[in-house]
PDB file of N, CA and C in Angstrom:
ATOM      1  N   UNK A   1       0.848  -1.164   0.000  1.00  0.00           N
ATOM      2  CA  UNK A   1       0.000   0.000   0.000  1.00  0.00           C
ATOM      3  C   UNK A   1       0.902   1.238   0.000  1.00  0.00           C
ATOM      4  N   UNK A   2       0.200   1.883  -0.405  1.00  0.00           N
ATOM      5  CA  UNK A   2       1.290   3.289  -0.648  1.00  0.00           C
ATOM      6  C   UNK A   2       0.672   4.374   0.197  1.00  0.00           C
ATOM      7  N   UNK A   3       1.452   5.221   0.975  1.00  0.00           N
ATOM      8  CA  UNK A   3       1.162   5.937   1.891  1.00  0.00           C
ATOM      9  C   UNK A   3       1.805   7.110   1.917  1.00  0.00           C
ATOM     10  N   UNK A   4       1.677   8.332   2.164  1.00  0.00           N
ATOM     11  CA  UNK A   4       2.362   9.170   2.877  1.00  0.00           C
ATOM     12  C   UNK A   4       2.730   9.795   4.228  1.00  0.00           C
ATOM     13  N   UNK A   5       3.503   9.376   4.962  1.00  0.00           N
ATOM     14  CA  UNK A   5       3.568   9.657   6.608  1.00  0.00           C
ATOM     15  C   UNK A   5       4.788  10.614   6.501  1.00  0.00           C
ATOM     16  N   UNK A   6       4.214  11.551   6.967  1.00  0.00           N
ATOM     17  CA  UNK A   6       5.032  13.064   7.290  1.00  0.00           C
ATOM     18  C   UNK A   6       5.473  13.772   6.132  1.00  0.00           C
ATOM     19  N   UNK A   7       4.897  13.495   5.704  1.00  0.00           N
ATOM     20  CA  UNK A   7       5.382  14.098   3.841  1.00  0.00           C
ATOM     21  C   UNK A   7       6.117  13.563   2.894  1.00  0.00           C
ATOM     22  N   UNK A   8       6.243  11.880   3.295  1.00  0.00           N
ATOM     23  CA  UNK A   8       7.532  11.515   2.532  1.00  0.00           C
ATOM     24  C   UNK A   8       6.419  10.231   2.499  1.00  0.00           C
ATOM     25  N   UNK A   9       6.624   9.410   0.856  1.00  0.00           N
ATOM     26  CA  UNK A   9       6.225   8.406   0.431  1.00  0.00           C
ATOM     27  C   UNK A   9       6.639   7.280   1.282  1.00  0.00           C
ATOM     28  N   UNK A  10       5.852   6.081   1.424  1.00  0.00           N
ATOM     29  CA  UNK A  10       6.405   4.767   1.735  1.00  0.00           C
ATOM     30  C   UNK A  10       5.241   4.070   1.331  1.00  0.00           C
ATOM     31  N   UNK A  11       5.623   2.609   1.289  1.00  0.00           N
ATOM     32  CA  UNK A  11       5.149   1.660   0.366  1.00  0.00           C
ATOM     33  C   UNK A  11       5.292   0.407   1.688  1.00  0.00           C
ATOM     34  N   UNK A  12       3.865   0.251   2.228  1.00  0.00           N
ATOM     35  CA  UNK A  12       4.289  -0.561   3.433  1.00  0.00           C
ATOM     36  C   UNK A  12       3.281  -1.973   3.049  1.00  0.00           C
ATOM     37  N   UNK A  13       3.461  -2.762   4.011  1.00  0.00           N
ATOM     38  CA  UNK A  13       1.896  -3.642   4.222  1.00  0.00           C
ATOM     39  C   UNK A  13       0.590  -3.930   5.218  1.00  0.00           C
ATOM     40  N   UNK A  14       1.167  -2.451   5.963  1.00  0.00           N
ATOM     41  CA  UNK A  14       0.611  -2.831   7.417  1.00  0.00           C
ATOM     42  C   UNK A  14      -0.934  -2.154   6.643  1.00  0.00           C
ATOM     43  N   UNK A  15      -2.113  -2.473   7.468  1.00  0.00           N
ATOM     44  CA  UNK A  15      -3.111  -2.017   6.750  1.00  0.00           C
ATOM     45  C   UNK A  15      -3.974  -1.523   7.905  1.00  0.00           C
ATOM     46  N   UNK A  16      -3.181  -1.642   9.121  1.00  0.00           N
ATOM     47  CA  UNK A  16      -3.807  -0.946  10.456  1.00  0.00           C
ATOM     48  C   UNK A  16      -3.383   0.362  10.621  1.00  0.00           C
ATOM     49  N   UNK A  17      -3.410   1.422  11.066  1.00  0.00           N
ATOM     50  CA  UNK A  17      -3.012   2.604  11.680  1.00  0.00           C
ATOM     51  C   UNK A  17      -2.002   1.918  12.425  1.00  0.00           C
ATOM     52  N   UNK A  18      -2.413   1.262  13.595  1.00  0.00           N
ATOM     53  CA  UNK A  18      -1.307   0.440  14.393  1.00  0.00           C
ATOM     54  C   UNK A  18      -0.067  -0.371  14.148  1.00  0.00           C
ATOM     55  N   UNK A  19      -0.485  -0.617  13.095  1.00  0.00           N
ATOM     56  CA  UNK A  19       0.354  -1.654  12.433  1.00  0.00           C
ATOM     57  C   UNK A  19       1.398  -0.967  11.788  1.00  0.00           C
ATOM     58  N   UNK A  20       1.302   0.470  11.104  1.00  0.00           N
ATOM     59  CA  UNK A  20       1.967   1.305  10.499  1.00  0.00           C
ATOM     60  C   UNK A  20       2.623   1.862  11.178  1.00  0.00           C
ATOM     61  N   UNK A  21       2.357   2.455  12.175  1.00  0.00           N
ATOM     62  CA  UNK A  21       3.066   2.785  13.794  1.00  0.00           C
ATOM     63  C   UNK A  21       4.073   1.728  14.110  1.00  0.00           C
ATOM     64  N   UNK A  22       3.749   0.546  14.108  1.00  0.00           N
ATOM     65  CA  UNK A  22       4.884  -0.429  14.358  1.00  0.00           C
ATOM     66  C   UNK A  22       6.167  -0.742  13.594  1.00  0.00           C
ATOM     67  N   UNK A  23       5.300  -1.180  12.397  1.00  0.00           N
ATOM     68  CA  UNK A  23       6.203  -1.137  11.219  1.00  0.00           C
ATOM     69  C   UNK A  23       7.442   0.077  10.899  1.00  0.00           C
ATOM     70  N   UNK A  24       7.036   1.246  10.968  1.00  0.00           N
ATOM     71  CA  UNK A  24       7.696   2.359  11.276  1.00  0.00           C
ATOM     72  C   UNK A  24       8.674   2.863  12.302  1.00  0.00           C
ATOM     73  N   UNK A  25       8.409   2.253  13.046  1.00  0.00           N
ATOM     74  CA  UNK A  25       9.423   1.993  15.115  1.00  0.00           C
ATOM     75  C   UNK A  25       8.862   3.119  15.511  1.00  0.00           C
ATOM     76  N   UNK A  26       7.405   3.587  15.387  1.00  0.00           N
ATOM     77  CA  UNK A  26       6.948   4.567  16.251  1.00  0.00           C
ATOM     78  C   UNK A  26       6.385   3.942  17.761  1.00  0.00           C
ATOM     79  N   UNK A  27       7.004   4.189  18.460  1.00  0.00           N
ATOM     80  CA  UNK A  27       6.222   3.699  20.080  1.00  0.00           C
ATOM     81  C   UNK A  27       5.923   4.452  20.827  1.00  0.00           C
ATOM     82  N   UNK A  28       4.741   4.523  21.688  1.00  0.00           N
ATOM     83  CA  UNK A  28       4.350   5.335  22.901  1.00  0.00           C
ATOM     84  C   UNK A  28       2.634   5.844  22.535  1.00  0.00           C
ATOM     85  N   UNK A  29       1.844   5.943  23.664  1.00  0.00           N
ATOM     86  CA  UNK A  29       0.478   6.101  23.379  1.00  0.00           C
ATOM     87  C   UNK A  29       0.512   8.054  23.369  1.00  0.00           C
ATOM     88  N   UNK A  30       1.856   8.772  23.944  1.00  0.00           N
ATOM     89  CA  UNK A  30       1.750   9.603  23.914  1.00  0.00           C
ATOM     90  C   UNK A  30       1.831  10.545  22.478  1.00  0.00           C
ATOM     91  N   UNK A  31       1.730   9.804  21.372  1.00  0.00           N
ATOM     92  CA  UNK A  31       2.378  10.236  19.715  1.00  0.00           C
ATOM     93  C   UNK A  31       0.629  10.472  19.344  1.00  0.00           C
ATOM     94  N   UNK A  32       0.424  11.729  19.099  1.00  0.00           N
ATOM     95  CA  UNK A  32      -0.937  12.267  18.328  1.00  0.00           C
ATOM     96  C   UNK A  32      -0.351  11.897  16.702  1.00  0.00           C
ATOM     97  N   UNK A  33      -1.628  11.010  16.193  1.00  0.00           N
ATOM     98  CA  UNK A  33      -2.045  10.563  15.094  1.00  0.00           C
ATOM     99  C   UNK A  33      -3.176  11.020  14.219  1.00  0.00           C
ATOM    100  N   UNK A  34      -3.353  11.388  12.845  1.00  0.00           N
ATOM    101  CA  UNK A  34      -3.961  12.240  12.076  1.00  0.00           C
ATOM    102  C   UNK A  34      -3.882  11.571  10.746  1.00  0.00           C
ATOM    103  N   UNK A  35      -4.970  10.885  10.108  1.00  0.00           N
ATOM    104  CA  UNK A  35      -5.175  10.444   8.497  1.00  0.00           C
ATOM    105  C   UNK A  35      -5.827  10.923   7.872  1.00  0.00           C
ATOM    106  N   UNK A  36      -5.574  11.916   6.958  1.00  0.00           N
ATOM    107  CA  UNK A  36      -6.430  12.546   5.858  1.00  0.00           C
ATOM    108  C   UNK A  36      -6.801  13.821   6.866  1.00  0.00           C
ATOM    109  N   UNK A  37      -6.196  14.240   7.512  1.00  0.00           N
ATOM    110  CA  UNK A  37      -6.441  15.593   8.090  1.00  0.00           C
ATOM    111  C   UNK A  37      -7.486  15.278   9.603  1.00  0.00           C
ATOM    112  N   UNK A  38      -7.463  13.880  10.114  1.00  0.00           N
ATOM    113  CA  UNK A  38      -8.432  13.897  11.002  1.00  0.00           C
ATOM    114  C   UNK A  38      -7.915  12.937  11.641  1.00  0.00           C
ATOM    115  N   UNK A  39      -8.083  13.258  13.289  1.00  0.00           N
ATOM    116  CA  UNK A  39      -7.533  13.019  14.582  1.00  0.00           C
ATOM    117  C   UNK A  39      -7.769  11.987  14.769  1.00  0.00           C
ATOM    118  N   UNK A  40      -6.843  10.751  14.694  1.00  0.00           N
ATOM    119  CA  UNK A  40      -7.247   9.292  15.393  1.00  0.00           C
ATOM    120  C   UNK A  40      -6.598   9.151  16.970  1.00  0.00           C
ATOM    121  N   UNK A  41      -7.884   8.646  17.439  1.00  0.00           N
ATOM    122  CA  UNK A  41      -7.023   8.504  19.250  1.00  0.00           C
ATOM    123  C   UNK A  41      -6.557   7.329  19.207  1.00  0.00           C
ATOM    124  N   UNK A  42      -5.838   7.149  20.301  1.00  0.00           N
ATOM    125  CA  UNK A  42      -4.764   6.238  20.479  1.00  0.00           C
ATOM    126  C   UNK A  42      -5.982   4.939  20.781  1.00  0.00           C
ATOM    127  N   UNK A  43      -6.801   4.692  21.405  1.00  0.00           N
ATOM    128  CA  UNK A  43      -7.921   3.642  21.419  1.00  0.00           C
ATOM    129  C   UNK A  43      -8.374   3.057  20.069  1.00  0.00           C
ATOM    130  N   UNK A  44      -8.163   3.890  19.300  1.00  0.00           N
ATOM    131  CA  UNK A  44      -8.820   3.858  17.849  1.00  0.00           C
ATOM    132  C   UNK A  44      -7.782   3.281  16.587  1.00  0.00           C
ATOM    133  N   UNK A  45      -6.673   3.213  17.265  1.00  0.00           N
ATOM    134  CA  UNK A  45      -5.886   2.740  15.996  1.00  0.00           C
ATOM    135  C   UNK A  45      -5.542   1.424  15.655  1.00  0.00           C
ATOM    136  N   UNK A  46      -5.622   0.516  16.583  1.00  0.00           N
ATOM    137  CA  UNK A  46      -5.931  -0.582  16.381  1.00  0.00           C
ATOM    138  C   UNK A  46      -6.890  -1.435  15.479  1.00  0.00           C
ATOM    139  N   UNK A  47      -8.275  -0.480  15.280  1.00  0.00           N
ATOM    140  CA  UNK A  47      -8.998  -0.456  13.970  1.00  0.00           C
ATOM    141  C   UNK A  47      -8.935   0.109  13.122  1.00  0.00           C
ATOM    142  N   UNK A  48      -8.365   1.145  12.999  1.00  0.00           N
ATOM    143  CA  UNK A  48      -8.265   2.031  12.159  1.00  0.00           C
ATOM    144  C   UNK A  48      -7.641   1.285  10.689  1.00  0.00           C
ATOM    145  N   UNK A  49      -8.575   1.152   9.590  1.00  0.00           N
ATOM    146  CA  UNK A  49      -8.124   0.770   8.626  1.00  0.00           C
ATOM    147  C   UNK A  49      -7.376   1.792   7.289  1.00  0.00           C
ATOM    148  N   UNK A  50      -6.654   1.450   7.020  1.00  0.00           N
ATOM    149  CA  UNK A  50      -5.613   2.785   6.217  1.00  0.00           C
ATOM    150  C   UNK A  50      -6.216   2.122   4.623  1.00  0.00           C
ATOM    151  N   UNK A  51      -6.239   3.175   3.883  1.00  0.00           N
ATOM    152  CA  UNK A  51      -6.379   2.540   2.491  1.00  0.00           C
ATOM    153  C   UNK A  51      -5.315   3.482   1.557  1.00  0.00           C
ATOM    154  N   UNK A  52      -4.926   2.908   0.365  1.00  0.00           N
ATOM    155  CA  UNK A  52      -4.074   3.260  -0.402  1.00  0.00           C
ATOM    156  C   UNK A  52      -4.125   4.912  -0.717  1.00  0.00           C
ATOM    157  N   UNK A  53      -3.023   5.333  -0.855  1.00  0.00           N
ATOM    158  CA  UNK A  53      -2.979   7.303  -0.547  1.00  0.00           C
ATOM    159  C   UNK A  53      -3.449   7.564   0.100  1.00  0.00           C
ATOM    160  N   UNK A  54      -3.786   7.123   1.727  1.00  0.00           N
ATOM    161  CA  UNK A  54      -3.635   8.136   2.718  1.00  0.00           C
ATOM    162  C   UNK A  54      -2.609   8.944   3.190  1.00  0.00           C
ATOM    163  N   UNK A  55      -2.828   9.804   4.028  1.00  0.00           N
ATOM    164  CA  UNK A  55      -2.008  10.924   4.206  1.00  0.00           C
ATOM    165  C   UNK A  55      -1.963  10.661   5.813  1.00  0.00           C
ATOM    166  N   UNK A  56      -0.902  10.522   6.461  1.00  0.00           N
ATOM    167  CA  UNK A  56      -0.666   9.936   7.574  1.00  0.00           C
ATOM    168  C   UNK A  56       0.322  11.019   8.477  1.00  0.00           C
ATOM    169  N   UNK A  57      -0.337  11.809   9.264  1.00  0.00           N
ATOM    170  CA  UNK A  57       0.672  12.403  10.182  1.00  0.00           C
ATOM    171  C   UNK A  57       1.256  12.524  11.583  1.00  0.00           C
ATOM    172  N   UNK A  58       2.093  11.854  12.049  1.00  0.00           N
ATOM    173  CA  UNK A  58       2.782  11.161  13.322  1.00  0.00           C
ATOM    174  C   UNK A  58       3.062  12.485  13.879  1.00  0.00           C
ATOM    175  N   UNK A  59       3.081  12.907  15.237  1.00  0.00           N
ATOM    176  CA  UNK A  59       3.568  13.582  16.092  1.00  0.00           C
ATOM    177  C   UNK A  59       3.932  13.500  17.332  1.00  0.00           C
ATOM    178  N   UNK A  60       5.100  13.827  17.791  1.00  0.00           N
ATOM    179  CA  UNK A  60       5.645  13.573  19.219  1.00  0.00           C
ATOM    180  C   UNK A  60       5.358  14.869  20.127  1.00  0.00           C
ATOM    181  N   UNK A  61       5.499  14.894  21.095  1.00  0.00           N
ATOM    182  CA  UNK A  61       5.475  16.293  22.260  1.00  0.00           C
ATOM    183  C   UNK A  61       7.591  16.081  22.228  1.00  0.00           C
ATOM    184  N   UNK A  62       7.280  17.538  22.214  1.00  0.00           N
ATOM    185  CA  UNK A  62       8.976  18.042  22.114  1.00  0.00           C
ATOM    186  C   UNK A  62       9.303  18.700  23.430  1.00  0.00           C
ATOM    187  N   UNK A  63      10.428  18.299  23.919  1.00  0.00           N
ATOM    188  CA  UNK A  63      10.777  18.995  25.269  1.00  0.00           C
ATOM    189  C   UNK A  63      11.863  20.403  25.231  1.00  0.00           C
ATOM    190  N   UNK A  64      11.360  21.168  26.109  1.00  0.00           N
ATOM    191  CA  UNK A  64      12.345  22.754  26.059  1.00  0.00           C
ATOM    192  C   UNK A  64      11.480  23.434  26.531  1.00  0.00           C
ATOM    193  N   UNK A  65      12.480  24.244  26.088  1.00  0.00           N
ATOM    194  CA  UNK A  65      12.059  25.740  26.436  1.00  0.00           C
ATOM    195  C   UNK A  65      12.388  27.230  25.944  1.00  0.00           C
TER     196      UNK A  65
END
């Protein structure tokens, strides 16, 4: 499936939200998730089914100041 996560193409097989998260080495329930411009919660990605050209955007909380 072909995807875009963070602005950059990839070509994966995971077909979960979750699964793409894994596949990727993203870990932690604290990472806000967003497909096609809309907020998936962390409860929700486990179903969350991805289909070909979605638009996938991963985010971490950044520390500073």
């Amino acid at each position: 499936m072909k995807l875009t996560v963070n602005g950059e193409a990839h070509e994966v097989a995971a077909t979960t939200l979750a699964e793409l998260l894994a596949a990727l080495d993203y870990e932690g329930d604290w990472l806000a998730t967003a497909v096609n411009s809309d907020l998936v919660h962390v409860a929700d990605r486990a179903q969350f089914q991805l289909s070909d050209g979605d638009r996938i955007e991963i985010l971490s909380p950044m520390q500073g100041g």
